[in-house]
N, C-alpha and C. Protein backbone atom coordinates (compact mmCIF):
# COMPACT_ATOMS: atom_id res chain seq x y z
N UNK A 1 40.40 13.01 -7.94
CA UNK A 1 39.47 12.68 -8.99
C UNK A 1 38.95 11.25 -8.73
N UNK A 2 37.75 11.16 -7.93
CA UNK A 2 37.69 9.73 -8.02
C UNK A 2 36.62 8.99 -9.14
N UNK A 3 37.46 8.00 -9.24
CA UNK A 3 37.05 7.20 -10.51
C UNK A 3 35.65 6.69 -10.14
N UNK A 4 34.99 6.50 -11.02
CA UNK A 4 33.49 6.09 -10.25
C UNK A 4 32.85 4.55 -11.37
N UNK A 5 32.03 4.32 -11.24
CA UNK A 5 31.67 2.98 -11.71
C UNK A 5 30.21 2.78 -12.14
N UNK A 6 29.30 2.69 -13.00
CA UNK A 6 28.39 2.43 -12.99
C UNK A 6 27.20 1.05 -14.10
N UNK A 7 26.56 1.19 -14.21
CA UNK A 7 25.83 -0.33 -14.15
C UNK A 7 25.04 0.21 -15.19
N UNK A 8 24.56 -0.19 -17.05
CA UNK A 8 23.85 -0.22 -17.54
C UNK A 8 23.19 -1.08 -17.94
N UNK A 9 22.08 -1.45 -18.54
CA UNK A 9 21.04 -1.98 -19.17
C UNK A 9 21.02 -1.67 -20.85
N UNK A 10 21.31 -2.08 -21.45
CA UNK A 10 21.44 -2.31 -23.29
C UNK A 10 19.79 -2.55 -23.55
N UNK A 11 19.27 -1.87 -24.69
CA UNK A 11 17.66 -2.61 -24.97
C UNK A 11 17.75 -4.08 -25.19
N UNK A 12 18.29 -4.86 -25.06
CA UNK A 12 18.33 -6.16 -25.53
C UNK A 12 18.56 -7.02 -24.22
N UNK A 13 18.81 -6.24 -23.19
CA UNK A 13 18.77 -6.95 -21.65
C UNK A 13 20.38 -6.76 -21.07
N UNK A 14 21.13 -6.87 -22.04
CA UNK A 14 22.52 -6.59 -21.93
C UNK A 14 22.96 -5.64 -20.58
N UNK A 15 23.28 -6.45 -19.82
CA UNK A 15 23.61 -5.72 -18.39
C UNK A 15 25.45 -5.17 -18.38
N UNK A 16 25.54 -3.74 -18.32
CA UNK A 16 27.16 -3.85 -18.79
C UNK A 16 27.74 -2.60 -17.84
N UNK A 17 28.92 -3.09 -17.28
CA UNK A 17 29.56 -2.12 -15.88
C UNK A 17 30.18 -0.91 -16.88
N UNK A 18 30.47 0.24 -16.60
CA UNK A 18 31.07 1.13 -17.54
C UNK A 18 32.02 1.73 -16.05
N UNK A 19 32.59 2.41 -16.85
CA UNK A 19 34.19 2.99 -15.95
C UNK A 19 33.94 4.51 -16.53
N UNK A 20 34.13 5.62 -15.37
CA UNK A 20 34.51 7.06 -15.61
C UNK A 20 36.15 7.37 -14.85
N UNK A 21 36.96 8.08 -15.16
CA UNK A 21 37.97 8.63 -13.96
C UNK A 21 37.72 9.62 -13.20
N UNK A 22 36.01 9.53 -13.37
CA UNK A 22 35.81 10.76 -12.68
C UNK A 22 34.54 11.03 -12.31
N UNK A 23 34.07 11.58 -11.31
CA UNK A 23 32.61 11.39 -10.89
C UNK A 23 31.47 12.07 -11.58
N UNK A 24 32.21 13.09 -12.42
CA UNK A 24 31.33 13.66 -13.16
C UNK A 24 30.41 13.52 -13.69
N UNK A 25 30.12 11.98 -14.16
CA UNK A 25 28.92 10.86 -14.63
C UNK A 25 27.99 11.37 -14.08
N UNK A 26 28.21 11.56 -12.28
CA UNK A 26 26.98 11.57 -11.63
C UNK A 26 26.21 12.77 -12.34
N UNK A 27 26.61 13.62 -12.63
CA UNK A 27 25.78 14.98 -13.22
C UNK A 27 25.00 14.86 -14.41
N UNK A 28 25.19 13.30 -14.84
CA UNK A 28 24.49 13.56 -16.31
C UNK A 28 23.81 12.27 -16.73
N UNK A 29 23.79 11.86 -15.13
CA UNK A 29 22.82 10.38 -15.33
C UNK A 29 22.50 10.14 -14.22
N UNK A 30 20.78 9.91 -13.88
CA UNK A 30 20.47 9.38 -12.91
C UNK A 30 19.62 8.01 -12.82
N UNK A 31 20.50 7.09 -11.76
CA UNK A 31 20.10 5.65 -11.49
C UNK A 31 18.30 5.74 -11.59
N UNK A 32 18.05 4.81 -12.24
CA UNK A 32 16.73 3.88 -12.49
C UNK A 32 16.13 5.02 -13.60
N UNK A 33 16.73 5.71 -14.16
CA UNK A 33 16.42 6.37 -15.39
C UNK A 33 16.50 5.76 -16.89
N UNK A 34 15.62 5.70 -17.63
CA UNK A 34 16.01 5.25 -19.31
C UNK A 34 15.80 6.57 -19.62
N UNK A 35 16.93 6.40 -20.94
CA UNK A 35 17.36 7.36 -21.75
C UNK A 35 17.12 7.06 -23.05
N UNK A 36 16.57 7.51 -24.15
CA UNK A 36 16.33 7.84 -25.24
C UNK A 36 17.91 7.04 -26.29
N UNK A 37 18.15 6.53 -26.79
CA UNK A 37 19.83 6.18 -27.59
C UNK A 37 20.03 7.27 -27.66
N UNK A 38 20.26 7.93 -28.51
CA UNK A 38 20.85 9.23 -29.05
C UNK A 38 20.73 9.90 -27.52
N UNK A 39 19.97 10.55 -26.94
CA UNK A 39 20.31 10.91 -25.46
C UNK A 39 21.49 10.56 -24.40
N UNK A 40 21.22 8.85 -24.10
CA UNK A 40 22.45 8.10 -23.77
C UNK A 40 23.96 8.45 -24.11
N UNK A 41 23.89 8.51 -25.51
CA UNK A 41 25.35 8.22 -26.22
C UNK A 41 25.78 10.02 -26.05
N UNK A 42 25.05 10.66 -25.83
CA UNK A 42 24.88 11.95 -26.20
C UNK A 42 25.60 12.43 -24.89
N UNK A 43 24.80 12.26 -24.02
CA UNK A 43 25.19 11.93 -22.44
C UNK A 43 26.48 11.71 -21.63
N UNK A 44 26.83 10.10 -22.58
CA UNK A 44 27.94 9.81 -22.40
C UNK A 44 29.10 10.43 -23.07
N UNK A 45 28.62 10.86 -23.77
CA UNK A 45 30.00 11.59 -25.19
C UNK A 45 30.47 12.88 -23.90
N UNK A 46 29.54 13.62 -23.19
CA UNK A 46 30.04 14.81 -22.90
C UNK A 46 30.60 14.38 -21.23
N UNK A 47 29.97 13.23 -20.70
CA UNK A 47 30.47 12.72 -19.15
C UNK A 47 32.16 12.35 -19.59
N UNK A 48 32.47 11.76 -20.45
CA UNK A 48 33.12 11.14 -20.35
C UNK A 48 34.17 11.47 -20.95
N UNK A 49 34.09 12.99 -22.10
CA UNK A 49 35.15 13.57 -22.60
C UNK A 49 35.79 14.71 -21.68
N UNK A 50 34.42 14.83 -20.70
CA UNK A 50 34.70 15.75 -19.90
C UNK A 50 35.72 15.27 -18.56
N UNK A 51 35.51 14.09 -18.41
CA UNK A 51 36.16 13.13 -17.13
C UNK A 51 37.43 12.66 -17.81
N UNK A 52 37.81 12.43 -18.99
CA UNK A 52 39.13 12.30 -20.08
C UNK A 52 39.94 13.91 -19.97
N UNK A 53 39.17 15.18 -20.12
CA UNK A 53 39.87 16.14 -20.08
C UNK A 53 40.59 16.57 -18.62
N UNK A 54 39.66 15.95 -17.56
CA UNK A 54 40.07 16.55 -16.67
C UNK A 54 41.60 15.80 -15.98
N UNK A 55 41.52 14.10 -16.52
CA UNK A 55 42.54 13.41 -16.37
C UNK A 55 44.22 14.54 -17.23
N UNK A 56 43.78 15.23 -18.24
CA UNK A 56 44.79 15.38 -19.04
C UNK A 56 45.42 16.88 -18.60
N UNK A 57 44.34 17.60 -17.47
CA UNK A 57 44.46 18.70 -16.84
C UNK A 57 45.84 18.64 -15.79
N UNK A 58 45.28 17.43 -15.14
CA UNK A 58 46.00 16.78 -13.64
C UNK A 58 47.29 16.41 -14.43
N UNK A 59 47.10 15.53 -15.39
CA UNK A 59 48.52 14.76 -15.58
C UNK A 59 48.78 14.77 -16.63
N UNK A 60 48.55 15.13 -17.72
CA UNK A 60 49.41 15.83 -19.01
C UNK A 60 49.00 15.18 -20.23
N UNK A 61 47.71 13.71 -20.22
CA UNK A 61 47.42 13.25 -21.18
C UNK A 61 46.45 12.76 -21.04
N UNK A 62 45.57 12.79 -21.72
CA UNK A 62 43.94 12.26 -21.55
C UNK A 62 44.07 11.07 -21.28
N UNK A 63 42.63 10.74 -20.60
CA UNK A 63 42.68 8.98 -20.01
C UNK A 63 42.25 8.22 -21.02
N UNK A 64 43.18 7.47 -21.47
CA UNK A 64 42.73 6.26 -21.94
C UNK A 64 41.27 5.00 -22.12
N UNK A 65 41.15 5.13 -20.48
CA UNK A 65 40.28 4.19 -20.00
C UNK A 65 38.79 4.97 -20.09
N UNK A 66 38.82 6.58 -20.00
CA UNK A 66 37.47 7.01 -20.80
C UNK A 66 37.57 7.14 -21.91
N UNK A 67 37.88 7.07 -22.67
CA UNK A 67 37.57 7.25 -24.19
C UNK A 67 37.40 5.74 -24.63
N UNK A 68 38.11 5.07 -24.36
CA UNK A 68 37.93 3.30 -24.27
C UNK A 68 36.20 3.37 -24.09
N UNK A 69 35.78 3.89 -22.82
CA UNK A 69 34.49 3.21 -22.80
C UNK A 69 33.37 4.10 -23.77
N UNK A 70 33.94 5.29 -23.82
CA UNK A 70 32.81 6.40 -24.50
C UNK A 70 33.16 5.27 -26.12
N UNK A 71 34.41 4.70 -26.50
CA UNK A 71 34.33 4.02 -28.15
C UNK A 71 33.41 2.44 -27.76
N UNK A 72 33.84 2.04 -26.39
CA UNK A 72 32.36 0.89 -26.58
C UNK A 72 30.89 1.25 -25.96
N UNK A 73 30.90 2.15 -25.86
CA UNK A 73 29.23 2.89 -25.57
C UNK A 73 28.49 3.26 -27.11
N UNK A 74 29.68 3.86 -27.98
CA UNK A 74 29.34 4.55 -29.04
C UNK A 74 29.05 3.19 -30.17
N UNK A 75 29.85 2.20 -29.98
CA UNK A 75 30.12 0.95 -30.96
C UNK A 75 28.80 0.01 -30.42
N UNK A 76 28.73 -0.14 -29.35
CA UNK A 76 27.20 -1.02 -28.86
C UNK A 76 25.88 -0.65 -29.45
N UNK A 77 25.75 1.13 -29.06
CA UNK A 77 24.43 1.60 -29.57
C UNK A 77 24.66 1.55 -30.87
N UNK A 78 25.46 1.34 -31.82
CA UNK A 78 24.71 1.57 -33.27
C UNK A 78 24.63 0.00 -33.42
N UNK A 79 23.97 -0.98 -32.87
CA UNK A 79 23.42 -2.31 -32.75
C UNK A 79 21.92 -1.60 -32.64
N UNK A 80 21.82 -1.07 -32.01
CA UNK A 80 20.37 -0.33 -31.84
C UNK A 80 19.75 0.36 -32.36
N UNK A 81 19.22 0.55 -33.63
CA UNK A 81 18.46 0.74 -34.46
C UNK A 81 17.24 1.78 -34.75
N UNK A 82 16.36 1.31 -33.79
CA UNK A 82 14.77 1.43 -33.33
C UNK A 82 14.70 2.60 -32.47
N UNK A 83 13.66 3.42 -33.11
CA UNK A 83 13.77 4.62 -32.63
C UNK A 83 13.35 5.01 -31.56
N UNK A 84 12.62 3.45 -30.85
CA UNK A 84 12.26 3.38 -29.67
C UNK A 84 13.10 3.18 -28.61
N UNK A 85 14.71 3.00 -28.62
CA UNK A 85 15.18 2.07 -28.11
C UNK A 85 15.78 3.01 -27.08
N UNK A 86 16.25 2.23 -25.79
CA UNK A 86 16.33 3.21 -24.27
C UNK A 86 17.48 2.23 -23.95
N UNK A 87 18.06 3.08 -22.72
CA UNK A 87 18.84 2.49 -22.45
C UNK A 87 18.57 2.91 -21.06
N UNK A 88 18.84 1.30 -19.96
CA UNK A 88 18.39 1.84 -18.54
C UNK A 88 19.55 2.14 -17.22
N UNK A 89 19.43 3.64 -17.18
CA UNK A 89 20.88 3.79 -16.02
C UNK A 89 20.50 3.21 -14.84
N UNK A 90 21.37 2.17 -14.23
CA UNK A 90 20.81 1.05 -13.01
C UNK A 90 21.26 1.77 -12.11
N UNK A 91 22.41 2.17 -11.95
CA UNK A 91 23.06 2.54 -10.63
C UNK A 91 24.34 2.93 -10.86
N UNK A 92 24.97 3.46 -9.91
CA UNK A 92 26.57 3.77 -9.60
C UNK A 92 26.48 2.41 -8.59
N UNK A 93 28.14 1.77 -8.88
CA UNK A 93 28.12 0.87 -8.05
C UNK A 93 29.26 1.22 -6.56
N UNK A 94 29.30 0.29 -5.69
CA UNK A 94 29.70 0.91 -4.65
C UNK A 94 31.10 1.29 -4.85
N UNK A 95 31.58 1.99 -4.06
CA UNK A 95 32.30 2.69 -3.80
C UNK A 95 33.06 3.86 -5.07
N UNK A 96 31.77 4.29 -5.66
CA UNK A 96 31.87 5.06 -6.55
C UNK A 96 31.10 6.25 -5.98
């Protein structure tokens, strides 16, 4: 299961690394894409419960370290308001 890494953009400029245990991210976000908030969080809710389940498949208890980031993905965007507001997927970083 490799853990993978990637690079967002917050509407407010907010540049912020996020953590998966699992590469699955790649399937549900692609680099230099903005996403809609509700899309994003939407996005992330299912990458990342899905990359938490698969940790709990392998080894007997969901990962920690995704649900950690899916609660500060979920806690950031409701700063965001505006029904305009995007969020920009930068990249997977290396060796992810």
């Amino acid at each position: 299961m490799p853990e993978t890494r990637f690079k967002i953009e917050w509407p407010n400029g907010e540049v912020e690394n996020c953590y998966s245990p699992s590469s699955i991210v790649k399937q549900y976000f692609e680099p230099g894409q903005a996403y809609d908030m509700a899309e994003f969080v939407g996005r992330s809710q299912q990458a990342l419960q899905l990359a938490s389940d698969r940790v709990k498949a392998k080894y007997g208890s969901p990962c920690g370290l995704a649900l950690g980031q899916l609660q500060a993905i979920e806690s950031t965007a409701k700063q965001f308001s505006q029904p305009d507001a995007k969020v920009k997927f930068l990249r997977f970083l290396e060796g992810s």
